[in-house]
Protein backbone atom coordinates (compact mmCIF):
# COMPACT_ATOMS: atom_id res chain seq x y z
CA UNK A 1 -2.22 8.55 -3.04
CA UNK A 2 1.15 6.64 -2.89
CA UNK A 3 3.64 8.50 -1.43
CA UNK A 4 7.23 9.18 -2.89
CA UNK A 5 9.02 7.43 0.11
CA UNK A 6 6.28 4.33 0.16
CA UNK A 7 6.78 4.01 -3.66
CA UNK A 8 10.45 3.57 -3.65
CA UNK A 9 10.38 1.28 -0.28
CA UNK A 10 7.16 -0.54 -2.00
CA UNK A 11 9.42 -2.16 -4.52
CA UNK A 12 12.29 -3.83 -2.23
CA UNK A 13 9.49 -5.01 0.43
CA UNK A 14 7.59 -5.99 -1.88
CA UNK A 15 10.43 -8.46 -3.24
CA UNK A 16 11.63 -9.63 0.09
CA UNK A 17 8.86 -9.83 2.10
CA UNK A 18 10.37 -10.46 5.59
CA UNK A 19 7.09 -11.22 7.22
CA UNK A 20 6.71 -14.36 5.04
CA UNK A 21 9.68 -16.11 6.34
CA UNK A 22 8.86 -17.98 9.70
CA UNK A 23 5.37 -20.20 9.20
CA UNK A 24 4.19 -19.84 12.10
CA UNK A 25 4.00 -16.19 12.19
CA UNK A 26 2.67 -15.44 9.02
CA UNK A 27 -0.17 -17.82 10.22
CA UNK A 28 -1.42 -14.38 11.57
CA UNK A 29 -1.29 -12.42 8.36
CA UNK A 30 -2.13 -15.00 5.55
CA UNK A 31 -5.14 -15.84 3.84
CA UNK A 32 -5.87 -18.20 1.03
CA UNK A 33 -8.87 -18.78 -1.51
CA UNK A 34 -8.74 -20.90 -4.48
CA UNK A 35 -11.23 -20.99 -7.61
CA UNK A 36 -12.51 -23.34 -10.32
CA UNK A 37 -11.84 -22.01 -13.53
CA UNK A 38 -14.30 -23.22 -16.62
CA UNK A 39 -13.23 -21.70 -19.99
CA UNK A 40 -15.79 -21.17 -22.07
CA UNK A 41 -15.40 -22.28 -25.54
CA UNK A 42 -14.82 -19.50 -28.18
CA UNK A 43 -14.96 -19.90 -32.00
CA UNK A 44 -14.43 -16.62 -34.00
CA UNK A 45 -14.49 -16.52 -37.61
CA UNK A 46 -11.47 -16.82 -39.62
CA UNK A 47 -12.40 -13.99 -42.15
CA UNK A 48 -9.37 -14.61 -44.45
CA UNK A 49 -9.24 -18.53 -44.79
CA UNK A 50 -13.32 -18.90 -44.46
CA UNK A 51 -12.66 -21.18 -41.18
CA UNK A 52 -13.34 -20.89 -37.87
CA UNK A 53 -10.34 -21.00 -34.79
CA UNK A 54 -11.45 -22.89 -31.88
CA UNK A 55 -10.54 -21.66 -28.06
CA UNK A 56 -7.33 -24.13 -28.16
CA UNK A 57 -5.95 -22.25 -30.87
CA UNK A 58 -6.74 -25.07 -33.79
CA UNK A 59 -7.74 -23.81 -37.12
CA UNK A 60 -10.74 -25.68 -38.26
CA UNK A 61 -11.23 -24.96 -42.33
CA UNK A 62 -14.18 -27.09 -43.99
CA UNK A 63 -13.30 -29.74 -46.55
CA UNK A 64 -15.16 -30.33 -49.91
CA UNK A 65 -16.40 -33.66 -48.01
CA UNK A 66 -17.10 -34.99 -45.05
CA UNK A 67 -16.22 -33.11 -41.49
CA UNK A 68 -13.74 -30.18 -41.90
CA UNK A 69 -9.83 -30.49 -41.82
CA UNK A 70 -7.73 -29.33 -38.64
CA UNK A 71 -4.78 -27.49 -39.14
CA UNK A 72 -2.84 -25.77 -36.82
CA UNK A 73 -2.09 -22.19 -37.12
CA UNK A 74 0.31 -21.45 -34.39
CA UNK A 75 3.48 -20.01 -34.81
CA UNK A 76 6.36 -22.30 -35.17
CA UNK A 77 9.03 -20.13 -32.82
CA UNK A 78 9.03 -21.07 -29.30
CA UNK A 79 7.42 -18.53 -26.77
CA UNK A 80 5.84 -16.88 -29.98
CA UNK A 81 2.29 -17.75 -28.23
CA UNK A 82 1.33 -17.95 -24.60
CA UNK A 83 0.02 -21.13 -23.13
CA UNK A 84 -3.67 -21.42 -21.98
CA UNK A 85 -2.19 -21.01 -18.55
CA UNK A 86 -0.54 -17.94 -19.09
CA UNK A 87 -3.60 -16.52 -21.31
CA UNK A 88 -5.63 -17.06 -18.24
CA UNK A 89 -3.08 -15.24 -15.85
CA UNK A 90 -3.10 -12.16 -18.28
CA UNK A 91 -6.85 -11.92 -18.33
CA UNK A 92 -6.87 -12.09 -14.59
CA UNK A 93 -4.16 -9.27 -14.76
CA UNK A 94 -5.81 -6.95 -16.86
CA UNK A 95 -9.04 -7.30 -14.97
CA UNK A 96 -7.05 -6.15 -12.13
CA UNK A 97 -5.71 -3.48 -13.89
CA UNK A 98 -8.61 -2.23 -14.95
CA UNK A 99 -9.84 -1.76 -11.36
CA UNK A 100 -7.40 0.37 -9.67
CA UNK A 101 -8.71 3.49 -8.40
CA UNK A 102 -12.04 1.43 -8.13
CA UNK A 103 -12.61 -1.97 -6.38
CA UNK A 104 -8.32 -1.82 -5.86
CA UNK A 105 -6.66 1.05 -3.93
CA UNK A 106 -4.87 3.98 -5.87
CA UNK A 107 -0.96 2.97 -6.21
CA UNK A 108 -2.19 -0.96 -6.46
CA UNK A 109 0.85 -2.50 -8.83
CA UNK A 110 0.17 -5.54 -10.49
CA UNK A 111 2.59 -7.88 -12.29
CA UNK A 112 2.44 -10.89 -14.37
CA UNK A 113 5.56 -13.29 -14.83
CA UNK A 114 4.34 -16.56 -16.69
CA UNK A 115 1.08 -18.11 -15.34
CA UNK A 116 1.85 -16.01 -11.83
CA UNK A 117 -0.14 -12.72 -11.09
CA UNK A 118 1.44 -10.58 -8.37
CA UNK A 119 -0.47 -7.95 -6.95
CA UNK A 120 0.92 -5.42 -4.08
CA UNK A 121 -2.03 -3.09 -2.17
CA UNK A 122 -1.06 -0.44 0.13
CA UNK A 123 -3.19 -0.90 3.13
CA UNK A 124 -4.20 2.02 5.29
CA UNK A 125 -3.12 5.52 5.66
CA UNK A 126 0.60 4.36 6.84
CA UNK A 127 1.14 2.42 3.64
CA UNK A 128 1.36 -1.16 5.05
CA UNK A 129 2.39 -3.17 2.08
CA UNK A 130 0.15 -6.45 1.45
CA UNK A 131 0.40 -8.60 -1.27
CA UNK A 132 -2.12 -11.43 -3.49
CA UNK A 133 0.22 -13.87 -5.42
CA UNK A 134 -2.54 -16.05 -8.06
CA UNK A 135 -1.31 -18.67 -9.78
CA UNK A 136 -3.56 -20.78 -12.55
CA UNK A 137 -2.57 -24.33 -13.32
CA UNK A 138 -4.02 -27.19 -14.84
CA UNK A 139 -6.85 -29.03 -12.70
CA UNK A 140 -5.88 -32.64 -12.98
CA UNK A 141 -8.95 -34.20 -12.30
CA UNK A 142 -10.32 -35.51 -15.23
CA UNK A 143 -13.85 -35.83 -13.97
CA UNK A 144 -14.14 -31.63 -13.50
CA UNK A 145 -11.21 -30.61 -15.94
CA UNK A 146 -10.94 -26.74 -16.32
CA UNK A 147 -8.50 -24.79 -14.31
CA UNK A 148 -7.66 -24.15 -10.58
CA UNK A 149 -6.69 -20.65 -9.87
CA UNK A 150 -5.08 -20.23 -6.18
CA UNK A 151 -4.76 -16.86 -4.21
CA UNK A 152 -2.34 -16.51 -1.38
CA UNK A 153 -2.54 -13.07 0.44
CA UNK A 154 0.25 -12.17 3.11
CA UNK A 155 1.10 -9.53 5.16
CA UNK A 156 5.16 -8.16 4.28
CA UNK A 157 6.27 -6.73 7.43
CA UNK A 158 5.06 -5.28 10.91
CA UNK A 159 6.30 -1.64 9.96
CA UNK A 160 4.53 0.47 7.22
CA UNK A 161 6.04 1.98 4.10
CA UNK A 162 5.84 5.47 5.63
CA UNK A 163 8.59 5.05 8.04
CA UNK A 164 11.88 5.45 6.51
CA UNK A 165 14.07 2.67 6.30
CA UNK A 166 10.88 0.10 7.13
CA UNK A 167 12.08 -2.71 4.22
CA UNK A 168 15.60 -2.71 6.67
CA UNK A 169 13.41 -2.72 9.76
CA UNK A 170 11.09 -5.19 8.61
CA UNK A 171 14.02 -7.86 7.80
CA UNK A 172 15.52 -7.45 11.43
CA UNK A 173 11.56 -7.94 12.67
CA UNK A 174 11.14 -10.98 10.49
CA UNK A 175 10.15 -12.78 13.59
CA UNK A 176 7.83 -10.58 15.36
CA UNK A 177 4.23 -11.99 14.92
CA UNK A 178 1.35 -9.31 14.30
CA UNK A 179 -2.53 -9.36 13.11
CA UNK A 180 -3.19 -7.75 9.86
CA UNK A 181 -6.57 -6.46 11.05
CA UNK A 182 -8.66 -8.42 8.16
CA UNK A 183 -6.81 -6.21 5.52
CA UNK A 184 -5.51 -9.56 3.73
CA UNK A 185 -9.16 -11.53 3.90
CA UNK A 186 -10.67 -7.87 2.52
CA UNK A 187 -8.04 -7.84 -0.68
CA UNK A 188 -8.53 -11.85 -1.36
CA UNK A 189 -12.31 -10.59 -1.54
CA UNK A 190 -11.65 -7.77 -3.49
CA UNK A 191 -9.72 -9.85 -6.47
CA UNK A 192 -12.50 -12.41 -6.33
CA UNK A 193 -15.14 -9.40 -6.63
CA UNK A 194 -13.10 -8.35 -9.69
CA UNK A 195 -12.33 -12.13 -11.28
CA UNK A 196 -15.68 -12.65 -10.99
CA UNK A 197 -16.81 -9.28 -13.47
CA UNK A 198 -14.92 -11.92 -16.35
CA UNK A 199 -18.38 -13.58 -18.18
CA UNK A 200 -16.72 -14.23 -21.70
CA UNK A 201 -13.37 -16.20 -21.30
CA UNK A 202 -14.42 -18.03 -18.16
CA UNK A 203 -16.64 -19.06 -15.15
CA UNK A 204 -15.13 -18.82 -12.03
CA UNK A 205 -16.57 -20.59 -8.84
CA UNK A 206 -14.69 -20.22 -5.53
CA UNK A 207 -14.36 -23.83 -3.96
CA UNK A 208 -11.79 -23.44 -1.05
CA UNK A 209 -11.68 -20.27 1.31
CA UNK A 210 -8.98 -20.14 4.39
């Protein structure tokens, strides 16, 4: 379990995240994957207008004649509804959810802010803080369409959470280059293993692994 000390230090590394800073040293800690997202297409009935919605949020109600009539039903007040984007992100992020204490580490903290999913994993007995940033935009290829959904996990500093003052120590070791023993290729696999559980909003396929 989280400790009290690594809980309250977990929260200011985890925002500054001193071993990010130089390139060439985080070269040692970083990995990278990036998937293809396919949404499937989802039409539910519409129970009280006798219509069907469609996946891109298009109410579809059947004319007298001829092919039925499209009407959108979205809210007129800005931010009322979250882009397909951001509906994406907050699937991934209750998926993740949903696994900690199982394929995620006790203490795991996972965060959503727009089409950005943030997730921080204590690593080890010591509490080394590690985190997976996964961000879904638009694929703009028109030949495969869908979604791409990019993972970047990165070490945030050479000292663990269990040492007191380590988010101080950690800035003034910015510099210092260390291996993260495989923990951030292990958590990259362990988000995949848990995007990939998804089989009714999407199909995910992993097409770039660093």
């Amino acid at each position: 379990r989280m400790g009290a000390m690594a809980a309250k230090q977990a929260a200011v590394q985890g925002y500054l995240r001193p071993a990010t800073w130089v390139p060439y040293c985080k070269n040692f800690h970083d990995d990278s994957m990036t998937w293809h997202f396919e949404i499937k297409a989802v039409k539910k009935k519409d129970v009280a207008g006798g219509g069907i919605v469609s996946k891109s949020g298009v109410q579809i109600r059947p004319g007298r004649v001829g092919p039925g009539r499209r009407t959108s039903f979205r809210k007129g007040k800005k931010g009322s509804k979250l882009t397909q984007k951001e509906k994406i992100a907050e699937g991934i992020k209750q998926l993740l959810l949903d696994q900690v204490g199982k394929d995620l580490p006790e203490g795991t903290v996972v965060e959503r802010v727009s089409n950005v999913v943030s997730v921080q994993i204590l690593t080890g007995s010591a509490s080394w803080l590690n985190v997976v940033d996964i961000t879904v935009q638009k694929n703009q290829s028109m030949k495969q369409g869908g979604y791409l959904v990019k993972a970047k996990a990165s070490s945030t500093g050479i000292l663990p959470l269990y040492v007191p003052l380590a988010p101080v120590m950690n800035v003034a070791l910015f510099w210092a280059p260390f291996p993260d023993g495989g923990s951030n290729h292990e958590n990259i696999l362990n988000v995949e293993k848990v995007m990939m559980l998804e089989r009714e909003q999407w199909i995910a396929k992993r097409i770039h692994l660093e």
